[in-house]
Protein backbone atom coordinates (compact mmCIF):
# COMPACT_ATOMS: atom_id res chain seq x y z
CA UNK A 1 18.33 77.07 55.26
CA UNK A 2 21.22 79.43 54.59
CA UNK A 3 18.90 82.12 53.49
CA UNK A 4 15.21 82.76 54.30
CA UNK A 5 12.95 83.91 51.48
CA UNK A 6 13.33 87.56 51.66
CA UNK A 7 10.32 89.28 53.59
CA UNK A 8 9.50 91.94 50.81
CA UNK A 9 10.89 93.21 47.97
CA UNK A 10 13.32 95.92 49.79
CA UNK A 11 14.31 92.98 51.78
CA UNK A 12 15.83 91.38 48.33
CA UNK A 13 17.16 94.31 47.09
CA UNK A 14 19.03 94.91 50.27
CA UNK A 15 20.53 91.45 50.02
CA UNK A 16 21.54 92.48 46.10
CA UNK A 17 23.16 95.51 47.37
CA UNK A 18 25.31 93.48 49.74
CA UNK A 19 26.04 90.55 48.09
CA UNK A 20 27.29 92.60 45.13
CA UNK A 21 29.87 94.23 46.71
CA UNK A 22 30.99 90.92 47.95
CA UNK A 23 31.02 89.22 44.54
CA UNK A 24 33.54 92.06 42.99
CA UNK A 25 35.58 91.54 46.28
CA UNK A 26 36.01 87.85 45.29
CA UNK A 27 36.46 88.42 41.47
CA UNK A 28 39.52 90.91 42.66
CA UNK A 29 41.19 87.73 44.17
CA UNK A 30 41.36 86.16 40.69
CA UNK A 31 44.27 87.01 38.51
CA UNK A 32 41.74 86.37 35.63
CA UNK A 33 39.05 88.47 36.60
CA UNK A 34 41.37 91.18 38.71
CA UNK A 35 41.90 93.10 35.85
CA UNK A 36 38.26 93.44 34.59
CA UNK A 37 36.88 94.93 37.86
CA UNK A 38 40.34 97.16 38.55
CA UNK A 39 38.91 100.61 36.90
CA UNK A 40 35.13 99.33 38.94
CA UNK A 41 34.24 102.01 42.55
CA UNK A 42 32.87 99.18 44.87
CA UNK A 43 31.00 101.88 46.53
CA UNK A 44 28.87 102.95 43.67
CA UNK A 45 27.91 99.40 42.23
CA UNK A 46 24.02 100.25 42.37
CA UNK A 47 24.97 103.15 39.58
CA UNK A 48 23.88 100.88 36.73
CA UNK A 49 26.89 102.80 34.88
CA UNK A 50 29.25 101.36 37.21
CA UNK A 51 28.29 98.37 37.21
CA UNK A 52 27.98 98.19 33.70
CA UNK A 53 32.28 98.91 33.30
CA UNK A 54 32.17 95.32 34.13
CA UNK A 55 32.57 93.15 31.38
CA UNK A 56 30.35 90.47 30.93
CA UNK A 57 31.94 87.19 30.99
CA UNK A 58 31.72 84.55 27.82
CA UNK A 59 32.27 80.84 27.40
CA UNK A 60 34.70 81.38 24.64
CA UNK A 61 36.81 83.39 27.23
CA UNK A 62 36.32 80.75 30.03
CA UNK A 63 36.58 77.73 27.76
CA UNK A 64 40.18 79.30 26.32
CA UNK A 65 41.75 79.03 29.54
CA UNK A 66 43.95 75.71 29.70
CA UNK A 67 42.88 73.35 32.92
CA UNK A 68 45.81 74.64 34.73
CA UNK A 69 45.20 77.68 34.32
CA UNK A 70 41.74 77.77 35.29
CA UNK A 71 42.28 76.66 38.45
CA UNK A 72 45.37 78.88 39.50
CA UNK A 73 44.45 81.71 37.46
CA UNK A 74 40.40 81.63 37.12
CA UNK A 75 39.60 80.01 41.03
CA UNK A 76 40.46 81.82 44.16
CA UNK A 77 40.95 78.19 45.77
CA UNK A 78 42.82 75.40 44.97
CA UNK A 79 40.77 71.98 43.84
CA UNK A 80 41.85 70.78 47.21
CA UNK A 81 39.63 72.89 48.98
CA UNK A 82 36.70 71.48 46.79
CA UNK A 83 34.21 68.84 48.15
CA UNK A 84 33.01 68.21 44.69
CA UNK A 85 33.34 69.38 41.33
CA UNK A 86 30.50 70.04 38.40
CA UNK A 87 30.79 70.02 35.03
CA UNK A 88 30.27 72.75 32.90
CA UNK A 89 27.04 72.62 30.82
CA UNK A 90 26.20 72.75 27.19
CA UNK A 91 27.44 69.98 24.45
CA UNK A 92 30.08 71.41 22.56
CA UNK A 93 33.58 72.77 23.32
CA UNK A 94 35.99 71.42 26.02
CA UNK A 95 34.07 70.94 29.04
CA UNK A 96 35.54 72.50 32.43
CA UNK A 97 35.05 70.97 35.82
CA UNK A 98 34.16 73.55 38.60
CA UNK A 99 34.99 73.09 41.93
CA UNK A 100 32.90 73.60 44.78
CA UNK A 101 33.46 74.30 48.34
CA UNK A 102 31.84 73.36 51.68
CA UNK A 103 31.09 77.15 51.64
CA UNK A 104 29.55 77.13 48.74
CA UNK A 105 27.28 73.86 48.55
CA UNK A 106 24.61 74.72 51.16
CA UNK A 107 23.40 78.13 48.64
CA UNK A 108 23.68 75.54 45.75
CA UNK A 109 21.36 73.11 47.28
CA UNK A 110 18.83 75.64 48.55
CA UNK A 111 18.29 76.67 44.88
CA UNK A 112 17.59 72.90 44.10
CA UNK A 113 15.41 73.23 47.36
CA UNK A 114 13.49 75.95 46.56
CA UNK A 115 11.97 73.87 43.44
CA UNK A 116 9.78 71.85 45.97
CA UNK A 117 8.77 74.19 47.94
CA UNK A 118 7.69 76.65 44.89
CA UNK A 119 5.31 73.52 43.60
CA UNK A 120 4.03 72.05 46.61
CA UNK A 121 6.16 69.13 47.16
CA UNK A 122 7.11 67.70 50.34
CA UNK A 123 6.88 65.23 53.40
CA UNK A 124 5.16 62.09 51.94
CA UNK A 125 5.46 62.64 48.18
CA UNK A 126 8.19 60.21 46.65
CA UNK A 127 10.02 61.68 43.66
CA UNK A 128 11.10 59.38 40.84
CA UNK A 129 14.37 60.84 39.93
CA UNK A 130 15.28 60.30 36.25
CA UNK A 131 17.96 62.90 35.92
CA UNK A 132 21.32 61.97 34.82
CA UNK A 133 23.61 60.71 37.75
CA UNK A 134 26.92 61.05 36.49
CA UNK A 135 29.48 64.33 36.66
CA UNK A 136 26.56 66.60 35.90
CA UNK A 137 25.35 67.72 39.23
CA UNK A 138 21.21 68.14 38.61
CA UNK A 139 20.40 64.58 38.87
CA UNK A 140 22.09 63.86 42.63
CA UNK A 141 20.90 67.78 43.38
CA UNK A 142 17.38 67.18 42.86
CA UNK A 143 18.09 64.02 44.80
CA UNK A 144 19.53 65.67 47.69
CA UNK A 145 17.19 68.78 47.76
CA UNK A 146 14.15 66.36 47.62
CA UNK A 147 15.45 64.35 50.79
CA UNK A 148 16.29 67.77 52.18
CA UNK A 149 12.07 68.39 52.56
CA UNK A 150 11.47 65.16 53.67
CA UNK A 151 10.28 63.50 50.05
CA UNK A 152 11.60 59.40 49.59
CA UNK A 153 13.22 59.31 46.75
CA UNK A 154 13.93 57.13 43.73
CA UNK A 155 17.69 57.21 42.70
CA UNK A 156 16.92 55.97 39.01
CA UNK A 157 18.94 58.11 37.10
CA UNK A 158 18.36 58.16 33.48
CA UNK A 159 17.75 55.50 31.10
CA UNK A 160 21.59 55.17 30.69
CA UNK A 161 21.49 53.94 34.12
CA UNK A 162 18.03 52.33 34.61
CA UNK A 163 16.59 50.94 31.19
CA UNK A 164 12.94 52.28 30.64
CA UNK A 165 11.49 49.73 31.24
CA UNK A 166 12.63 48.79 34.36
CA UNK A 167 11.80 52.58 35.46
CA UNK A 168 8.17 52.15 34.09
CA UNK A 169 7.99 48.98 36.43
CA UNK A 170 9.77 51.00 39.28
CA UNK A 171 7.06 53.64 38.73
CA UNK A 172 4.13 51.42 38.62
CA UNK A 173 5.65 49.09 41.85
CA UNK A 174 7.03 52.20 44.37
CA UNK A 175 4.15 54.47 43.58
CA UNK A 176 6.20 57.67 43.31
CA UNK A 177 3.92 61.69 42.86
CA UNK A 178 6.37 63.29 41.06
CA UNK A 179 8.57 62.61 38.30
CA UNK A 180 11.76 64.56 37.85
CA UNK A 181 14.18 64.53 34.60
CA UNK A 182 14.49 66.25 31.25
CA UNK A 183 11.60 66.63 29.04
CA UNK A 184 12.69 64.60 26.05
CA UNK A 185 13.25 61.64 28.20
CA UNK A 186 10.09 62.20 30.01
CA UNK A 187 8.72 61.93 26.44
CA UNK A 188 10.77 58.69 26.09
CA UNK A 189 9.40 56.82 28.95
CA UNK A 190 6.00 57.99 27.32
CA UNK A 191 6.66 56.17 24.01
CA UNK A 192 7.88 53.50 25.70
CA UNK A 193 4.90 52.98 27.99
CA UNK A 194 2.48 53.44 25.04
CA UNK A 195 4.44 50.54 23.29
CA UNK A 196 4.24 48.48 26.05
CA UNK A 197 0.48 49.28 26.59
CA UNK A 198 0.92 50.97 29.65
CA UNK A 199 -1.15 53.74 30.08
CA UNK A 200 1.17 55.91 32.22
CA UNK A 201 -1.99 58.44 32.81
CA UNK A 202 -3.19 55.91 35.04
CA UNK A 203 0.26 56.09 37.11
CA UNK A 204 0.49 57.15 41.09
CA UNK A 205 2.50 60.24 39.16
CA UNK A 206 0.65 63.62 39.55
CA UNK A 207 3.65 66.16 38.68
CA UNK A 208 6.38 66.14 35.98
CA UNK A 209 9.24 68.76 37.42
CA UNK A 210 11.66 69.34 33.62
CA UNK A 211 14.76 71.20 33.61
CA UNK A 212 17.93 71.32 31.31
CA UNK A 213 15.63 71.45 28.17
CA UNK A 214 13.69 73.96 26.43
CA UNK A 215 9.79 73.13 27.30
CA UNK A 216 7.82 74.44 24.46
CA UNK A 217 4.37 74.30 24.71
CA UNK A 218 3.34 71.39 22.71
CA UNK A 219 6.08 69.51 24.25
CA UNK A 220 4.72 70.40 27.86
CA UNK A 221 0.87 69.82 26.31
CA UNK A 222 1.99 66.28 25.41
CA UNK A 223 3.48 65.16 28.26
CA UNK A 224 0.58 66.37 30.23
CA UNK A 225 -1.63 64.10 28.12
CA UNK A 226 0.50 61.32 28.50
CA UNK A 227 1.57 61.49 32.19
CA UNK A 228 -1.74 62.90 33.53
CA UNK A 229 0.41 65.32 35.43
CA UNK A 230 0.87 68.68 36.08
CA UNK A 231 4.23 69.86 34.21
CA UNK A 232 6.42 72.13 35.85
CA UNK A 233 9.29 73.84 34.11
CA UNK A 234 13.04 74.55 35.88
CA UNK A 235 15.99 76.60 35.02
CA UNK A 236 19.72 76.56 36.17
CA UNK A 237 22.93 76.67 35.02
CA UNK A 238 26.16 74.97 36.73
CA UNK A 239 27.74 78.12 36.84
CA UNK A 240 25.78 78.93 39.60
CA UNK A 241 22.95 75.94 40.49
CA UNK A 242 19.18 75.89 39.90
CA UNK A 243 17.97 79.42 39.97
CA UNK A 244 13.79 79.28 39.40
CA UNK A 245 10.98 77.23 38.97
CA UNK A 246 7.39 77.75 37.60
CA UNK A 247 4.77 78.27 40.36
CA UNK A 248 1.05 77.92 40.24
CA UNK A 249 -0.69 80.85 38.75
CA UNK A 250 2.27 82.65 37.60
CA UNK A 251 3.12 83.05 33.73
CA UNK A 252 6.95 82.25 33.80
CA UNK A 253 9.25 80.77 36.53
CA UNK A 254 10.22 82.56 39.94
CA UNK A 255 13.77 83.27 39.91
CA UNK A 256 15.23 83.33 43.33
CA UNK A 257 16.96 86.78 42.98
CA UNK A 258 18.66 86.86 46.79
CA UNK A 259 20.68 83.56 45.68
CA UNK A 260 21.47 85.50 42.17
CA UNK A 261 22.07 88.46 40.49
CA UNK A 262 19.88 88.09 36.91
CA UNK A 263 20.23 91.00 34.39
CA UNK A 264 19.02 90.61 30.61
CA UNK A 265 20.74 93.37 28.33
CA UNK A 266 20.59 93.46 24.68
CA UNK A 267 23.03 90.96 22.38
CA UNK A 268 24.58 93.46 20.51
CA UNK A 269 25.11 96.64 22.97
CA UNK A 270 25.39 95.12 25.84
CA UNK A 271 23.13 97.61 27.68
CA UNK A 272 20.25 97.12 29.98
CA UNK A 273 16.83 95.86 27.80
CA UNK A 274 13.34 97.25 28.98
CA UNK A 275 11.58 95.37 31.48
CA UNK A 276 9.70 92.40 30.30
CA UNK A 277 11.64 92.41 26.74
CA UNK A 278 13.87 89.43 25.87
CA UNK A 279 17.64 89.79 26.33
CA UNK A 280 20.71 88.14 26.75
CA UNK A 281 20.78 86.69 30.29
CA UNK A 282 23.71 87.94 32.81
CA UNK A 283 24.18 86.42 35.62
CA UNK A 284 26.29 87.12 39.28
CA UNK A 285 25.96 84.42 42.16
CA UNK A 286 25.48 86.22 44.85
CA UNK A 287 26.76 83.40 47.52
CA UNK A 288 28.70 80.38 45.68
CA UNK A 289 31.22 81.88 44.46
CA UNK A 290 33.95 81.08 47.11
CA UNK A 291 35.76 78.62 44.84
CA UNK A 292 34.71 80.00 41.07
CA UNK A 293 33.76 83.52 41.23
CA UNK A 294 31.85 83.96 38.41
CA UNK A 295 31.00 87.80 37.82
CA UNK A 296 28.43 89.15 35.41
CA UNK A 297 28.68 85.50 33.30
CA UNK A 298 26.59 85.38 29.90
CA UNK A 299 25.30 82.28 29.62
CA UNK A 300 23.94 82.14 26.01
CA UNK A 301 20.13 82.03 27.35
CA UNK A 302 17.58 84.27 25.93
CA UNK A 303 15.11 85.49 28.28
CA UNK A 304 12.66 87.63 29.64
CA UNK A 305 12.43 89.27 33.08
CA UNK A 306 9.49 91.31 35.01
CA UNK A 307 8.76 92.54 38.43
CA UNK A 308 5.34 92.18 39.32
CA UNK A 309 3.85 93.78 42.69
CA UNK A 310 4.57 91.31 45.21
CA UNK A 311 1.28 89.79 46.84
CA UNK A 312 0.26 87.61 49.62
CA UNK A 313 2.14 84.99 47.68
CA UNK A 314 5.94 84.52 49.80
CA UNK A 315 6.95 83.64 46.07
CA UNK A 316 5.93 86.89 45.05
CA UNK A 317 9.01 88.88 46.16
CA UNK A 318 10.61 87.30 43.23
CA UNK A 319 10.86 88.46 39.67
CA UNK A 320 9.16 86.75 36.79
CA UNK A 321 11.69 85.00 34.23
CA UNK A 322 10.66 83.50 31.05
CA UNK A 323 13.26 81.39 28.85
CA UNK A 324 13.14 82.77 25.26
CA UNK A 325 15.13 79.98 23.42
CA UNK A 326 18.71 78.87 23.37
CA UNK A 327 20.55 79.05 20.18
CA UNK A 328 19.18 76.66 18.25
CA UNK A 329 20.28 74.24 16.02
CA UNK A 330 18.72 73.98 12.25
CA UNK A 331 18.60 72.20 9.04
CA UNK A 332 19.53 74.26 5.92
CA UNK A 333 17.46 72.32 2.78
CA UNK A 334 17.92 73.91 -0.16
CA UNK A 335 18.39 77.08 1.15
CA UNK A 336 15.26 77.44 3.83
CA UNK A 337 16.40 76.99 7.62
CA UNK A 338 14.34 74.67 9.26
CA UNK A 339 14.88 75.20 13.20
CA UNK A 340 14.90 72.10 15.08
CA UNK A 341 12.99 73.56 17.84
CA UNK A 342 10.27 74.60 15.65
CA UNK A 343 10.22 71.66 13.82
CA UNK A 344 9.97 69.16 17.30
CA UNK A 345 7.38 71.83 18.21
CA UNK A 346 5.10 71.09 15.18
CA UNK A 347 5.46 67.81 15.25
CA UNK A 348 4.21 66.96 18.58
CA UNK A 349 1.15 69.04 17.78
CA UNK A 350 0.59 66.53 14.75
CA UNK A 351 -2.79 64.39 15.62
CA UNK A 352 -1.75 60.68 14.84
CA UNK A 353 2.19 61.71 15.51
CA UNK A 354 3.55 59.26 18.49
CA UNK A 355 6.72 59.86 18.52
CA UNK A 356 9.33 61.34 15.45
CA UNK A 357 12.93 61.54 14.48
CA UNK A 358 14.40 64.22 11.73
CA UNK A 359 17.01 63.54 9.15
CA UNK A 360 18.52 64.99 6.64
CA UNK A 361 19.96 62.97 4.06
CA UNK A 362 21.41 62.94 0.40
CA UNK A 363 19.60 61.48 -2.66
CA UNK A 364 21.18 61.51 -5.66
CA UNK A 365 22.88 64.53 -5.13
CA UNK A 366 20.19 66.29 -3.72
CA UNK A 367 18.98 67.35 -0.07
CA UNK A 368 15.92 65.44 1.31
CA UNK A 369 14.04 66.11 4.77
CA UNK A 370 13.00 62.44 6.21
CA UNK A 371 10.46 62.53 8.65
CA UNK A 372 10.48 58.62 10.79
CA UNK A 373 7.59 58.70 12.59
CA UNK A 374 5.64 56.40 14.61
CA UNK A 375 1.56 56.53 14.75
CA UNK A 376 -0.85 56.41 17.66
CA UNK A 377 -2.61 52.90 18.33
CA UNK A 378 -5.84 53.47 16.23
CA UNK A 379 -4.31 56.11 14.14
CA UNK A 380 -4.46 55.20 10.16
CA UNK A 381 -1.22 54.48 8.95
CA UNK A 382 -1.81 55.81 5.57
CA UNK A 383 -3.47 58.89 5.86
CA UNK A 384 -1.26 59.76 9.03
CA UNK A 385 1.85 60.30 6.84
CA UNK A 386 -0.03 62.23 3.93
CA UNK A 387 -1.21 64.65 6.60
CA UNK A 388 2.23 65.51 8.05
CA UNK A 389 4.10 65.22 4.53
CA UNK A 390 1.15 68.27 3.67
CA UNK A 391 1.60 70.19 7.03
CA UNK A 392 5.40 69.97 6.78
CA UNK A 393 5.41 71.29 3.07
CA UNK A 394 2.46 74.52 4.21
CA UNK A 395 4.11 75.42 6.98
CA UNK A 396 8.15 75.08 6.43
CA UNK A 397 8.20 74.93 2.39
CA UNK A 398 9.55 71.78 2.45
CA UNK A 399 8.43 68.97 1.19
CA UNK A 400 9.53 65.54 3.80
CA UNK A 401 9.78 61.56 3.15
CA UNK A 402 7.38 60.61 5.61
CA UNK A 403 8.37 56.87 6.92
CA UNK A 404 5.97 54.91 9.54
CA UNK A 405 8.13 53.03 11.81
CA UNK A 406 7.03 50.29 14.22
CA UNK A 407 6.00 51.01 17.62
CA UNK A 408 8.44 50.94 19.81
CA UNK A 409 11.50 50.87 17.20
CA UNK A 410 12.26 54.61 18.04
CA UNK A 411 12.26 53.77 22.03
CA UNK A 412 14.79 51.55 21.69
CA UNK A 413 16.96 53.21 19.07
CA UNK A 414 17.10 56.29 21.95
CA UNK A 415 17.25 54.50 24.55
CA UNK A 416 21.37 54.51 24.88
CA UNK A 417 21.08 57.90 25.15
CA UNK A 418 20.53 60.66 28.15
CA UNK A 419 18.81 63.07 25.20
CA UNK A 420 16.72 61.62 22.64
CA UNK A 421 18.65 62.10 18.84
CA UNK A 422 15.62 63.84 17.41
CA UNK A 423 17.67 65.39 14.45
CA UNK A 424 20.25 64.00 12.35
CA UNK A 425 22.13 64.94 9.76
CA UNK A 426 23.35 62.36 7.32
CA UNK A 427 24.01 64.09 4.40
CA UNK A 428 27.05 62.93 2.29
């Protein structure tokens, strides 16, 4: 491994120190980032007043840069130098394509790494990989990493690549412990199998690893119910790679602070929040930044971040981070927001609920909520709907159109896609 976990806590906050000083060296090299760091002392970056002269760095500032110059202005080496490139996350705007060197890729792959040996996972576990396998790089990371500890794995991709149900047979035939992909298509495969009449509790799969998603906790309660699994949340960003992972007995993931440099400040100053409050996240890699040297990027995350006594626990060294929410999307009815996260949240905690998708749609001239759902085997049809048409109207003021769908109809109407279209708006 490029870096060991850090023996104590001064240990990591040596390596901070260090690697700090390097970063601002590198962002000096770019003619983009030159001038924000020009007025900075690189001998007193621990003075959080220093540091703070530093600019934090937005999308809308990255994402206004032409291709071009990005790479001669942004990078501090040319795409030829790259041995592969990753695409920028998130699902709107123009997407840029950051290139990665040979330095670089070894500190990005130990963060992937680090997931399996936070839960446990290694030699003679088999991981059924699900993640997308295209120009995003988590699917072939998690691939990689996984091999890296001596796991088989399955290259399945998601159901883009592999139709569900061949991935449900692949799961029941190669026997794989852990299943790795994003939450909503974990809850796919879930829907899928209950459709089929596969009981997928039954499956060789003990642990669900999630990452690229928000994981709320009825979301995480239901696939624990249906996968018989212990779920374990991830977080990462492809402006620097995967950066913590939930551990056993800790409330909140383990963010691997030697790899990065994780500060949460408040949306609207910009200054330093108290620990444990939530914040806006800021974030400096402290080693993979020989191509793209991101410096002090805000990544539109909302978070929390504590630093509990380290223990016996190796893990322990690390700081606690918690994700908050992203911003989230919403349906305005009639003038009451109705936040999709919310909204999935409360409807997986329905009893009778299967599986669900959100519209909103015009009827004669007016704004109507439909709720398509699809009912548990046994579950009454008819007093399944009343229930969540009541629930929906006590708890969000809004009244739905509760449809029952066939099982299985919502499966296959997701299926062509890598996140499940929970929420749509086809208003007029």
């Amino acid at each position: 491994m490029p870096v060991r976990l850090p023996a104590s806590r001064d240990a990591l906050l040596a390596i901070q120190r260090t690697r700090k000083r390097v970063a601002v060296e590198h962002a000096r090299r770019s003619s983009f980032l030159a001038p924000r760091v020009a007025g900075v002392d690189i001998d007193r970056l621990d003075d959080p007043d220093e540091w703070g002269k530093i600019p934090p760095l937005t999308k809308d500032e990255l994402r206004a840069l032409g291709t071009d110059e990005f790479y001669s202005g942004f990078c501090i080496q040319p795409p030829s130098a790259a041995v592969e490139f990753w695409r920028s996350g998130g699902a709107t705007g123009r997407p840029l394509f950051y290139p990665r060197s040979a330095e670089d890729l070894p500190y990005c792959l130990l963060g992937f790494r680090r997931i399996w040996e936070c839960i446990g996972v290694g030699a003679g576990d088999v991981v059924h990989d699900s993640f997308p396998l295209g120009i995003h790089p988590i699917g072939q990371m998690v691939a990689r990493s996984a091999q890296e500890i001596g796991a088989g794995v399955v290259w399945a991709g998601a159901g883009t690549t592999t139709p569900s149900a061949l991935q449900l047979e692949l799961i029941a035939t190669l026997r794989p412990t852990v299943w790795a992909g994003m939450s909503s298509y974990a809850l796919h495969l879930a829907n899928v199998a209950e459709a089929q009449g596969v009981d997928l509790a039954a499956s060789s799969v003990r642990t669900v690893v999630c990452s690229a998603e928000q994981l709320t906790a009825a979301k995480r309660a239901k696939l624990e119910r249906a996968w018989g699994a212990r779920v374990y949340d991830t977080f990462g960003m492809t402006e620097g790679s995967m950066m913590a992972a939930e551990r056993d007995g800790v409330d909140g993931m383990r963010l691997w602070a030697d790899l990065f440099l994780v500060e949460v400040v408040d949306e609207v100053t910009g200054k330093p929040v108290a620990e444990g409050q939530p914040g806006a996240l800021v974030m400096t890699p402290l080693w993979s930044h020989t191509a793209t040297p991101f410096l002090r990027w805000l990544s539109g995350d909302i978070v929390t971040l504590r630093w509990p006594e380290p223990d016996a626990d190796p893990f322990s060294v690390f700081p606690v981070l918690k994700h908050a929410h992203r911003t989230s999307g919403f349906f305005k009815i009639r003038g009451v927001n109705v936040n999709h996260t919310e909204l999935e949240d409360f409807m997986f905690r329905q009893p009778g609920v299967l599986d669900f998708r959100a519209e909103l749609v015009t009827h004669h001239d007016r704004e109507v909520l439909r709720l398509l759902i699809e009912v548990v085997r046994g579950a009454d049809p008819a007093a399944t709907p009343a229930a969540v048409t009541t629930a929906t109207k006590n708890v969000f003021e809004v009244t739905p159109e509760v449809e029952v769908l066939a099982l299985g109809t919502l499966a296959r109407e997701f299926e062509a896609s890598v996140k499940a279209p929970r929420f749509v708006d086809r208003r007029q």
